[in-house]
N, C-alpha and C. Protein backbone atom coordinates (compact mmCIF):
# COMPACT_ATOMS: atom_id res chain seq x y z
N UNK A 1 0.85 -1.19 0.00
CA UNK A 1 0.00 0.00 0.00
C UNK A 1 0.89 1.24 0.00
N UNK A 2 0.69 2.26 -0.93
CA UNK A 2 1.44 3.35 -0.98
C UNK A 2 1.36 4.22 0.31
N UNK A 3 2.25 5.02 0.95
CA UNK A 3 2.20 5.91 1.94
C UNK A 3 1.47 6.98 1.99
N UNK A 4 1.11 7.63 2.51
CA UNK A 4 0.62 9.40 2.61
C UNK A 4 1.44 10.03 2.29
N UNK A 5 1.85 10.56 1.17
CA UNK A 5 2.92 11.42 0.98
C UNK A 5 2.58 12.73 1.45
N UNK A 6 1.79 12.99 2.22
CA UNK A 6 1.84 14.20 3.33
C UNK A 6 2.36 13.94 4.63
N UNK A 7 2.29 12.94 4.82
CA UNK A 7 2.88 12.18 6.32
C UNK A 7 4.43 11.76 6.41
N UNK A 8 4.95 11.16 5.36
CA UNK A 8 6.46 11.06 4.98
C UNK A 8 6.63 11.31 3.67
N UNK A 9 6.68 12.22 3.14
CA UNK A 9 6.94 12.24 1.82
C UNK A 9 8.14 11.96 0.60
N UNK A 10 9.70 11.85 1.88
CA UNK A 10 10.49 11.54 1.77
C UNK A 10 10.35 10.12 1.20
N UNK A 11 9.78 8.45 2.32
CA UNK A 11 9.62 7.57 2.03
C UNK A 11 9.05 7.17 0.54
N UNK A 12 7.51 8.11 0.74
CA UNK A 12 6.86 7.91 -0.25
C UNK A 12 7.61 8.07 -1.86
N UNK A 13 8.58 8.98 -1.70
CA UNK A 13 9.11 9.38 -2.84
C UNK A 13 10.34 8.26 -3.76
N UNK A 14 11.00 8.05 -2.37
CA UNK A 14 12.15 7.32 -2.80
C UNK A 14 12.65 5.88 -1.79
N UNK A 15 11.24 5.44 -1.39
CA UNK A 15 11.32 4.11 -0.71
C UNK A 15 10.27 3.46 -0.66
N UNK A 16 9.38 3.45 -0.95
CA UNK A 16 8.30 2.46 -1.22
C UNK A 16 8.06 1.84 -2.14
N UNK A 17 8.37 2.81 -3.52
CA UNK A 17 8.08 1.91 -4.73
C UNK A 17 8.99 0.94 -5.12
N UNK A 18 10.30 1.52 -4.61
CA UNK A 18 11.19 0.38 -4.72
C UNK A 18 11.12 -1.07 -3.93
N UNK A 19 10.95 -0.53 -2.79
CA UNK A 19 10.67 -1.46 -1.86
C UNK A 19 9.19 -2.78 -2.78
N UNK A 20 8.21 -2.00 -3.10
CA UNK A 20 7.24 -2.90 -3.19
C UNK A 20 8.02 -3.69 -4.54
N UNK A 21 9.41 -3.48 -4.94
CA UNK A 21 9.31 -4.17 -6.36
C UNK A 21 10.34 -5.44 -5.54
N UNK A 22 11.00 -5.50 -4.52
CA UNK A 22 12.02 -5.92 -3.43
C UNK A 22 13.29 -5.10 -3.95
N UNK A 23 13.43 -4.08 -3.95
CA UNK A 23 14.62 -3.60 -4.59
C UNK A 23 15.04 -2.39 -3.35
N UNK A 24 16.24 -1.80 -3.15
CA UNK A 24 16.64 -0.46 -2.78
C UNK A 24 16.53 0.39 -3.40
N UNK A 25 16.86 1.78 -3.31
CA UNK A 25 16.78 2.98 -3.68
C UNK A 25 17.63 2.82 -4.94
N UNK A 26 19.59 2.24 -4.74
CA UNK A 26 20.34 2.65 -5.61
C UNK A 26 20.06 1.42 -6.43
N UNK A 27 19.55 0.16 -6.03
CA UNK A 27 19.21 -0.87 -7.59
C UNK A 27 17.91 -0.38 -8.23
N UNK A 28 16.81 -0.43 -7.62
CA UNK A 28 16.01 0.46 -8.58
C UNK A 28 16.55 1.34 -9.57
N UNK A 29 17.10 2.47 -9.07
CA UNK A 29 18.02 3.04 -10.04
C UNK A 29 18.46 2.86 -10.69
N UNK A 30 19.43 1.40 -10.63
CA UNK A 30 20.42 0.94 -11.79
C UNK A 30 19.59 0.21 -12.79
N UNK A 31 18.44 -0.30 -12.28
CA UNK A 31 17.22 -1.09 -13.39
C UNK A 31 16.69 -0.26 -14.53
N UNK A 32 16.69 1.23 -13.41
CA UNK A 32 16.18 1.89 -14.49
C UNK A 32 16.04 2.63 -15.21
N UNK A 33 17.90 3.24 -15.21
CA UNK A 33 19.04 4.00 -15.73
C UNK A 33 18.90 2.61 -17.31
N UNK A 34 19.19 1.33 -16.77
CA UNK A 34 19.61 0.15 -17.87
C UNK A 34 18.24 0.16 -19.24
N UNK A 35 17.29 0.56 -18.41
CA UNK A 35 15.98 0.26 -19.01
C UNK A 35 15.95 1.95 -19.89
N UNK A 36 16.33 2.80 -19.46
CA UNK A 36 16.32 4.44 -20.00
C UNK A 36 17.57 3.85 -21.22
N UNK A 37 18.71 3.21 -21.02
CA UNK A 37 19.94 3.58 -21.91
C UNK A 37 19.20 2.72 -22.90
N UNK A 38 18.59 1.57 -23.03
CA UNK A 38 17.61 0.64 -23.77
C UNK A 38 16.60 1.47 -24.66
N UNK A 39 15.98 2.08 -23.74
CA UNK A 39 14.88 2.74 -24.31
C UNK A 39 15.19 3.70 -25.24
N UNK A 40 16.55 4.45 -25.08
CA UNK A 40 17.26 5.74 -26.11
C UNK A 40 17.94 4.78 -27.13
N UNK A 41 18.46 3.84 -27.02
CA UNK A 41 18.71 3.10 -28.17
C UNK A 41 17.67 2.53 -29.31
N UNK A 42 16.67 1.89 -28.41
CA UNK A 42 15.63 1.80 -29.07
C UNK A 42 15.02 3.25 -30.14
N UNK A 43 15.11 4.31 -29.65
CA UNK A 43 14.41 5.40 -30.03
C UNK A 43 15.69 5.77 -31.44
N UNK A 44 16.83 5.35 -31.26
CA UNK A 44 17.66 5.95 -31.90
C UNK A 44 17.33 5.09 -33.22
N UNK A 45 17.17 3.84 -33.17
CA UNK A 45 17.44 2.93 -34.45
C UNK A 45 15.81 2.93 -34.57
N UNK A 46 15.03 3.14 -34.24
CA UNK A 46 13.51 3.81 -35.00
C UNK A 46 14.02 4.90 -35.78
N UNK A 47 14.81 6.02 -34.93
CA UNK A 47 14.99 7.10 -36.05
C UNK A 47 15.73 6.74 -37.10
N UNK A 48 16.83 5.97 -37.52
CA UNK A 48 17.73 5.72 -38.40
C UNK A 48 16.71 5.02 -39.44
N UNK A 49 15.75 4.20 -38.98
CA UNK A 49 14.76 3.18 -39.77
C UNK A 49 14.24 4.48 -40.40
N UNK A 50 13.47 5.26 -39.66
CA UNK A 50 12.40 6.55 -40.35
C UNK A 50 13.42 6.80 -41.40
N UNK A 51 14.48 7.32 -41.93
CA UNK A 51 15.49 7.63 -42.10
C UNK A 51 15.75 6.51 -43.80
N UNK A 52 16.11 5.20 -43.25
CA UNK A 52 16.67 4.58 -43.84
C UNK A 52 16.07 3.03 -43.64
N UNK A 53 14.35 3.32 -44.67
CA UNK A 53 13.91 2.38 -43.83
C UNK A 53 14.77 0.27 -43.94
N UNK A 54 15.61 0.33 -44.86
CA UNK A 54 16.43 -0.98 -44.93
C UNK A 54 16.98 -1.16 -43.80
N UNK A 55 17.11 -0.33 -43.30
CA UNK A 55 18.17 -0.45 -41.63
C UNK A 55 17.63 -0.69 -40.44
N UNK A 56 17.93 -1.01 -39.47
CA UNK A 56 17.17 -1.70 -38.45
C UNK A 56 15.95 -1.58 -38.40
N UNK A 57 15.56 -2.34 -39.37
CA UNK A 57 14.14 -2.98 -39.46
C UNK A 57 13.34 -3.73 -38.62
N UNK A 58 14.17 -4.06 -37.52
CA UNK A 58 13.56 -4.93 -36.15
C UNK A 58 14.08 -4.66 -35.51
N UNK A 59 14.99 -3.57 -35.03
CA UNK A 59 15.73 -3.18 -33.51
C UNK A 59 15.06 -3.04 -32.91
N UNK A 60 14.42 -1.86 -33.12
CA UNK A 60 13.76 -1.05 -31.92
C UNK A 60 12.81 -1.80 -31.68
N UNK A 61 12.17 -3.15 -32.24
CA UNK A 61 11.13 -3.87 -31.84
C UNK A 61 11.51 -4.66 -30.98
N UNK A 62 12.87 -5.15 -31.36
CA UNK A 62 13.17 -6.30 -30.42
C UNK A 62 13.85 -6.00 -29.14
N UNK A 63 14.29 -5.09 -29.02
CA UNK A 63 14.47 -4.17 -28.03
C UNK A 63 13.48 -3.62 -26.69
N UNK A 64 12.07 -3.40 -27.51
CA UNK A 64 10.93 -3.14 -26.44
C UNK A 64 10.87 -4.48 -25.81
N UNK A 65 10.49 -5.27 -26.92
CA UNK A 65 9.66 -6.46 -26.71
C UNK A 65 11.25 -7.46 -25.48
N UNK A 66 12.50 -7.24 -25.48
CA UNK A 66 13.16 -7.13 -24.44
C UNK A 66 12.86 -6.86 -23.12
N UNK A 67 12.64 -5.44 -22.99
CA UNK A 67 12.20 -4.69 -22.13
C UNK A 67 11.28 -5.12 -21.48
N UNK A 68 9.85 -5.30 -22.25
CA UNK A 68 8.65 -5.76 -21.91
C UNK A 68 8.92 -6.85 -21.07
N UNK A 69 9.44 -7.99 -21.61
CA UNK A 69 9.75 -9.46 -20.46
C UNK A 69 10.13 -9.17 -19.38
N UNK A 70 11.73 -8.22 -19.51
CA UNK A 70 11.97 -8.04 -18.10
C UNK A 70 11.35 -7.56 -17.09
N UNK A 71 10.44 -6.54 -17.59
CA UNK A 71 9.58 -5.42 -16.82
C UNK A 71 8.77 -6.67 -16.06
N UNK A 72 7.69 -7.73 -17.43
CA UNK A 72 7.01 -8.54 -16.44
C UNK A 72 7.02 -9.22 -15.95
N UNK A 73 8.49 -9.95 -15.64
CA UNK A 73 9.12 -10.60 -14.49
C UNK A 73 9.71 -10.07 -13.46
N UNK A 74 9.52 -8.91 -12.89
CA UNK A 74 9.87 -8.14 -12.07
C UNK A 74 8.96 -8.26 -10.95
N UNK A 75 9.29 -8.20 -9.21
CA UNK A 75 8.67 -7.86 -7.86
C UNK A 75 7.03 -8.01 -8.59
């Protein structure tokens, strides 16, 4: 159950959600720094496709669809 973020707002901000996934503050983070550098790659080889559509013609797909698994095997 999420906190009152009028009551601790600190917690609420930067310890619960992690917590509910079983994670800390700084691995949460690193999940989802990994999942952001993923996601800009992904975005990059969509643009190169818009671009040049012969060229990564399935990156950025296979890339989400990456993402996606890990996300729903997660806490």
């Amino acid at each position: 159950m999420p906190s009152d973020i009028t009551t601790n707002p600190v917690k609420a901000l930067f310890v619960d959600h992690p917590a509910s996934v079983d994670e800390t503050y700084f691995q949460h983070m690193g999940v989802a720094l990994r999942f952001a550098f993923w996601l800009g790659l992904a975005a990059m080889a969509a643009l190169v496709h818009a671009m040049i559509p012969g060229a990564c013609e399935k990156t950025a797909s296979r890339i989400i669809r990456r993402l996606h698994d890990r996300m729903s095997n997660r806490g």
